[in-house]
PDB file of N, CA and C in Angstrom:
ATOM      1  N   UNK A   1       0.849  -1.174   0.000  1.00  0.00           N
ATOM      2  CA  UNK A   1       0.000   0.000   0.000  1.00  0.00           C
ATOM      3  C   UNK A   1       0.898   1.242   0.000  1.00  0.00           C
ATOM      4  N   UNK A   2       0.884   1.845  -0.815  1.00  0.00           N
ATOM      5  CA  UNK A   2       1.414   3.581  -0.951  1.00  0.00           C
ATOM      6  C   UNK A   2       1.002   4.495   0.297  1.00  0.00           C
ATOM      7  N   UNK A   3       1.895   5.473   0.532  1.00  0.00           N
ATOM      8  CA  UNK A   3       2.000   6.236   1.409  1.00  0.00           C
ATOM      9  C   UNK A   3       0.318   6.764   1.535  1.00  0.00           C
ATOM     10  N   UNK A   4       0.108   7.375   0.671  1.00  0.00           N
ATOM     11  CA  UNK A   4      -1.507   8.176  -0.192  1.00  0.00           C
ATOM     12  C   UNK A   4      -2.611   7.217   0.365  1.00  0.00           C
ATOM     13  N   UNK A   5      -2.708   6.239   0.615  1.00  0.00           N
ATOM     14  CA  UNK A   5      -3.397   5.354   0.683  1.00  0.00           C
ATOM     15  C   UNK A   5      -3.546   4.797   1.653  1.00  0.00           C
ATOM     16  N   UNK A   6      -2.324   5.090   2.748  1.00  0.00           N
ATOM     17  CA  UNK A   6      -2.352   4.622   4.075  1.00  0.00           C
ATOM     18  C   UNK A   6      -2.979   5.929   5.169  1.00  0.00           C
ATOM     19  N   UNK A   7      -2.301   6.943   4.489  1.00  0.00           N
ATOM     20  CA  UNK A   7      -2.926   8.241   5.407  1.00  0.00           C
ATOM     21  C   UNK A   7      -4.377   8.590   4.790  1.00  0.00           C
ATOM     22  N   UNK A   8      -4.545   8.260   3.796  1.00  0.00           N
ATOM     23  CA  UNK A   8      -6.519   8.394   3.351  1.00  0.00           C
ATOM     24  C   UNK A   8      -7.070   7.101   4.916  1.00  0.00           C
ATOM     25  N   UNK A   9      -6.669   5.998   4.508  1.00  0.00           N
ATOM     26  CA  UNK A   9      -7.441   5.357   5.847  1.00  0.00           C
ATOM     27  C   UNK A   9      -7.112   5.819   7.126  1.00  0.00           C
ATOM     28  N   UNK A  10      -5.722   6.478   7.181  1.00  0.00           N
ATOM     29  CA  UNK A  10      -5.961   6.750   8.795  1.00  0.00           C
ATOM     30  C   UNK A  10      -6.565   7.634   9.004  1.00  0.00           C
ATOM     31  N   UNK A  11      -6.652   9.083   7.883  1.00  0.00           N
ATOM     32  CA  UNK A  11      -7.244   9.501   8.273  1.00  0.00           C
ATOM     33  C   UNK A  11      -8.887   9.411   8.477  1.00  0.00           C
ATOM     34  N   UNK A  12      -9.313   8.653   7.406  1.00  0.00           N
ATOM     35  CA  UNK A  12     -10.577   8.262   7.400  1.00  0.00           C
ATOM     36  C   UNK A  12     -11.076   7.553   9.103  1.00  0.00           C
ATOM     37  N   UNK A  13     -10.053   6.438   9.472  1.00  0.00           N
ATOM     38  CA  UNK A  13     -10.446   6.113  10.641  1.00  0.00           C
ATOM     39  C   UNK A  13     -10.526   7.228  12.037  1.00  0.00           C
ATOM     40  N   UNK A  14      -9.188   8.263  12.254  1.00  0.00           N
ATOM     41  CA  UNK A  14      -9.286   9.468  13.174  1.00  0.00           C
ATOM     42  C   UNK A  14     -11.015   9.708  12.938  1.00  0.00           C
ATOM     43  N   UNK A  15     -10.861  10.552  11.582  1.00  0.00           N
ATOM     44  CA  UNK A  15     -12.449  10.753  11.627  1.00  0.00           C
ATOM     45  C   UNK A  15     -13.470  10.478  12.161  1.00  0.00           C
ATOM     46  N   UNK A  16     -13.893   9.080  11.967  1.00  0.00           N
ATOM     47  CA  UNK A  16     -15.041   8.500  12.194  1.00  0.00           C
ATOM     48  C   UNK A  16     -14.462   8.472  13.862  1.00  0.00           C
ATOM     49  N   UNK A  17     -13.249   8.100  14.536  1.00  0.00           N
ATOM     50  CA  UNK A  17     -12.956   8.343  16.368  1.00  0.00           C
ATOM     51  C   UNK A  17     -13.553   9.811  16.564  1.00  0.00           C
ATOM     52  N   UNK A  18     -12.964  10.810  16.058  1.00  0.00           N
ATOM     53  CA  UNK A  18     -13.647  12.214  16.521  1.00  0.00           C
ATOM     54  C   UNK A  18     -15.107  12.347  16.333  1.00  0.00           C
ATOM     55  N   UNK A  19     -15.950  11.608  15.820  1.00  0.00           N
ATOM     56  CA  UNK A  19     -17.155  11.841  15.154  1.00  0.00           C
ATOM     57  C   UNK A  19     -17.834  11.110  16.398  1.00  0.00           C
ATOM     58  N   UNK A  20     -17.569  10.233  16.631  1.00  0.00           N
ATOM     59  CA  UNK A  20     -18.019   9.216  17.325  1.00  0.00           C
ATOM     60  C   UNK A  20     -17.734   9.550  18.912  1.00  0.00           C
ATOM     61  N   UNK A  21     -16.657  10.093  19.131  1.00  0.00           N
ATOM     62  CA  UNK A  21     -16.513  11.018  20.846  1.00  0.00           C
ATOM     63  C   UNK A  21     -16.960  12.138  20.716  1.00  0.00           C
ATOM     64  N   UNK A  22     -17.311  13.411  19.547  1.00  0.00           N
ATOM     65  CA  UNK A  22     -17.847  14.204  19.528  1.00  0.00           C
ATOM     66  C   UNK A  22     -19.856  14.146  19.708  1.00  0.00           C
ATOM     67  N   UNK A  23     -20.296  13.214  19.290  1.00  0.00           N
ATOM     68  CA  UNK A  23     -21.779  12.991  18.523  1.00  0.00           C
ATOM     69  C   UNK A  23     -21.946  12.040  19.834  1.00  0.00           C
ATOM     70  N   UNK A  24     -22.198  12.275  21.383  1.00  0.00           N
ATOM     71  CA  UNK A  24     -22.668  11.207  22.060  1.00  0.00           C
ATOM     72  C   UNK A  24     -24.474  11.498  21.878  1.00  0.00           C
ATOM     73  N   UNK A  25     -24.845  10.263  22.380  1.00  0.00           N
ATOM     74  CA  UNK A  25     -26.897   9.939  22.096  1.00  0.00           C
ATOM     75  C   UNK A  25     -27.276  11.246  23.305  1.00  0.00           C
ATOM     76  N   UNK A  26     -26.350  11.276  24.669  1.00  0.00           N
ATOM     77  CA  UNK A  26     -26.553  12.101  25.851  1.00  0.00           C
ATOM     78  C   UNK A  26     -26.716  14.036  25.505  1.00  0.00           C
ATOM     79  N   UNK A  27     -26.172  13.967  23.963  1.00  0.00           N
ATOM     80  CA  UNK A  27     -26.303  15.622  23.353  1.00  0.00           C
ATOM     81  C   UNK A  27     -27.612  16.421  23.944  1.00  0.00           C
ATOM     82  N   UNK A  28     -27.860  17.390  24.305  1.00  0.00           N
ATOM     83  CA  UNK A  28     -29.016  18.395  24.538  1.00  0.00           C
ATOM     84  C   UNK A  28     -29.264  19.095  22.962  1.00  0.00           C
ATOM     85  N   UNK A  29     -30.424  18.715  22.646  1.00  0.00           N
ATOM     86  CA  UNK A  29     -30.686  18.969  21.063  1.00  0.00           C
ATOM     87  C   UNK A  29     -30.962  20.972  21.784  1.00  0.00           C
ATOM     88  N   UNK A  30     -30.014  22.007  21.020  1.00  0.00           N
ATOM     89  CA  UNK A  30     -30.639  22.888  20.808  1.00  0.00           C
ATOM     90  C   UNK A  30     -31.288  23.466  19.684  1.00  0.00           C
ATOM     91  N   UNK A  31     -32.420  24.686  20.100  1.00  0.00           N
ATOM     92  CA  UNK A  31     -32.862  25.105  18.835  1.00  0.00           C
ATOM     93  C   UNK A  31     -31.942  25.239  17.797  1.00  0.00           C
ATOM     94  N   UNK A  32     -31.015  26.187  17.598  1.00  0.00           N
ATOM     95  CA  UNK A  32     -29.824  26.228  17.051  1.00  0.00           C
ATOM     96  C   UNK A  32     -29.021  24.947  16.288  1.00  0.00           C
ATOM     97  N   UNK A  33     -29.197  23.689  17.056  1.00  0.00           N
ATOM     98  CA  UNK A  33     -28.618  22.490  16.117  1.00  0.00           C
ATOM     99  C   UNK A  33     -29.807  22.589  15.362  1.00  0.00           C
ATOM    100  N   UNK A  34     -31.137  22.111  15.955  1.00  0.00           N
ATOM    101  CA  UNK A  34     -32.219  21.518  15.051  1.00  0.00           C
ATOM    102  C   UNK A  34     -32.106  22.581  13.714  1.00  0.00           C
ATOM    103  N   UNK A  35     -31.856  23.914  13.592  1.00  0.00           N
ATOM    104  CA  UNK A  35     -32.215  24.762  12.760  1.00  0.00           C
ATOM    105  C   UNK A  35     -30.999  24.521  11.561  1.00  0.00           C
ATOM    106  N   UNK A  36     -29.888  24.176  12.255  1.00  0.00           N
ATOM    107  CA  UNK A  36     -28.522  23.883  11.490  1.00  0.00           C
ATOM    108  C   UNK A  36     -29.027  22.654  10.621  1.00  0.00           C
ATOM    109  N   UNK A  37     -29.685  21.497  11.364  1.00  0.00           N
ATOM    110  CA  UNK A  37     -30.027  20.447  10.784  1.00  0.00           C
ATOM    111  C   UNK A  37     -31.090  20.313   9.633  1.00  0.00           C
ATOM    112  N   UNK A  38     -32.045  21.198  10.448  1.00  0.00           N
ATOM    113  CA  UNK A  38     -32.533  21.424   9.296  1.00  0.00           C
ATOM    114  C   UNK A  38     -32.342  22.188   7.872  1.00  0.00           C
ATOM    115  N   UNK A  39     -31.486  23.166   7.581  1.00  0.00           N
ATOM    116  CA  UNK A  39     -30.674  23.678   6.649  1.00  0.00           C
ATOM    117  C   UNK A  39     -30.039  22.505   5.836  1.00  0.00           C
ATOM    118  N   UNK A  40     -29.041  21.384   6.686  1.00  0.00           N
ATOM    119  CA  UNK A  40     -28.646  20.607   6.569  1.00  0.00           C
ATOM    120  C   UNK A  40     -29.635  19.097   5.585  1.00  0.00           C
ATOM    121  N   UNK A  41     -30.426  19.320   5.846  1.00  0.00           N
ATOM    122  CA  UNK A  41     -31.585  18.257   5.383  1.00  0.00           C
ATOM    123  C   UNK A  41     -31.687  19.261   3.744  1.00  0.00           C
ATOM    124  N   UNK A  42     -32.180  20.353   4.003  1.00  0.00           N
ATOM    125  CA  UNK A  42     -32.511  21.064   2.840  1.00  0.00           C
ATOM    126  C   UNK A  42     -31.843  21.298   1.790  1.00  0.00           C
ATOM    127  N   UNK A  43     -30.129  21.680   2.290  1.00  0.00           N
ATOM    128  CA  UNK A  43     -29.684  21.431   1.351  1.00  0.00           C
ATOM    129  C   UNK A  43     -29.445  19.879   0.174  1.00  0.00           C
ATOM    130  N   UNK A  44     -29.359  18.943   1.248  1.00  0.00           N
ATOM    131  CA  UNK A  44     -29.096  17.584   0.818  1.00  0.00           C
ATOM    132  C   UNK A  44     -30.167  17.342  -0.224  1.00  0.00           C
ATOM    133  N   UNK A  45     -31.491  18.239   0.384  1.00  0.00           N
ATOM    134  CA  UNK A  45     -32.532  17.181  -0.127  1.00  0.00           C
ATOM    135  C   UNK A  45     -32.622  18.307  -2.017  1.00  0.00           C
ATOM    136  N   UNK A  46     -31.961  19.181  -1.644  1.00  0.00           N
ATOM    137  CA  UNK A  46     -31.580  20.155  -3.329  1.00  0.00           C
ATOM    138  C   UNK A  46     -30.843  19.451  -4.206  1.00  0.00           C
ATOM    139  N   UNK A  47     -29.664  19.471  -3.349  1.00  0.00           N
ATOM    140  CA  UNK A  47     -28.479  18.787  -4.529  1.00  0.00           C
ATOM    141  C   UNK A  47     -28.870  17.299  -4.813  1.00  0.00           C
ATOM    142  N   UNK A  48     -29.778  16.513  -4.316  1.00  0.00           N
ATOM    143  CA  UNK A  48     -30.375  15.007  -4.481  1.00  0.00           C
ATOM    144  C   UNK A  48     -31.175  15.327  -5.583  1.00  0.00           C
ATOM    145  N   UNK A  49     -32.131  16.488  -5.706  1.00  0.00           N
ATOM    146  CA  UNK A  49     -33.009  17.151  -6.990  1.00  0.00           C
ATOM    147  C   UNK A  49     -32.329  17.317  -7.915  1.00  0.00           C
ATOM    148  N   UNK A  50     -31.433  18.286  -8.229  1.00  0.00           N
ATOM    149  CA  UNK A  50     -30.816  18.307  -8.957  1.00  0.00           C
ATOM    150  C   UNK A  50     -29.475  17.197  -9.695  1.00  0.00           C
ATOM    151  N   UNK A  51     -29.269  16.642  -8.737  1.00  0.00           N
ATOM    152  CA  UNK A  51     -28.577  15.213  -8.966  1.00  0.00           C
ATOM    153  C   UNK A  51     -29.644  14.117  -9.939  1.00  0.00           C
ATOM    154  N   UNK A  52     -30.550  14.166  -9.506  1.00  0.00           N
ATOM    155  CA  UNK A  52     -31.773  13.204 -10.225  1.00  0.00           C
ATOM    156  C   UNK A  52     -32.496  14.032 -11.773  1.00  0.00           C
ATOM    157  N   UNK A  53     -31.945  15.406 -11.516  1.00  0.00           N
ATOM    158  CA  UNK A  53     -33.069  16.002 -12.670  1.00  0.00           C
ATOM    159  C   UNK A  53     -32.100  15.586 -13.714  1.00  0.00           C
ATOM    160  N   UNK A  54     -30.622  16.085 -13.327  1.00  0.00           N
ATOM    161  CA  UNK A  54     -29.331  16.026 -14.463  1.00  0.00           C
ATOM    162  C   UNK A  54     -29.222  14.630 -14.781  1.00  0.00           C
ATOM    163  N   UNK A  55     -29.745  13.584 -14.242  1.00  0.00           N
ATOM    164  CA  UNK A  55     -29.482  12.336 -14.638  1.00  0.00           C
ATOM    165  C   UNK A  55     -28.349  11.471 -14.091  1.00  0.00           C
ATOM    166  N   UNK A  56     -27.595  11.699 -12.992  1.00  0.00           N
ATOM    167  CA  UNK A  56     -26.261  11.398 -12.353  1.00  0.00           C
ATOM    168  C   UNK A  56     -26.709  10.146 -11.194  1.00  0.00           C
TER     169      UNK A  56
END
């Protein structure tokens, strides 16, 4: 395995460790996330439209 290829997985694995000690179930949902999230939904659910209209 190439250098390129070993630090894509580590870093891929760090990631998903910070994601996973950052994101506990015990979180206090604030207005402020939900509103982020929801932005978050909206955009996804655009570029999925436009992903499907262009044919991709």
């Amino acid at each position: 395995m190439n250098g390129f290829v070993k630090g894509m997985l580590l870093g891929a694995a760090a990631g998903a460790a910070a994601d996973l000690a950052l994101h506990t179930t015990c979180v206090k949902k604030t207005s402020a996330g939900k509103a982020m999230q929801t932005v978050t939904n909206a955009v996804d659910n655009a570029a999925a439209s436009v992903k499907h209209t262009m044919g991709r």
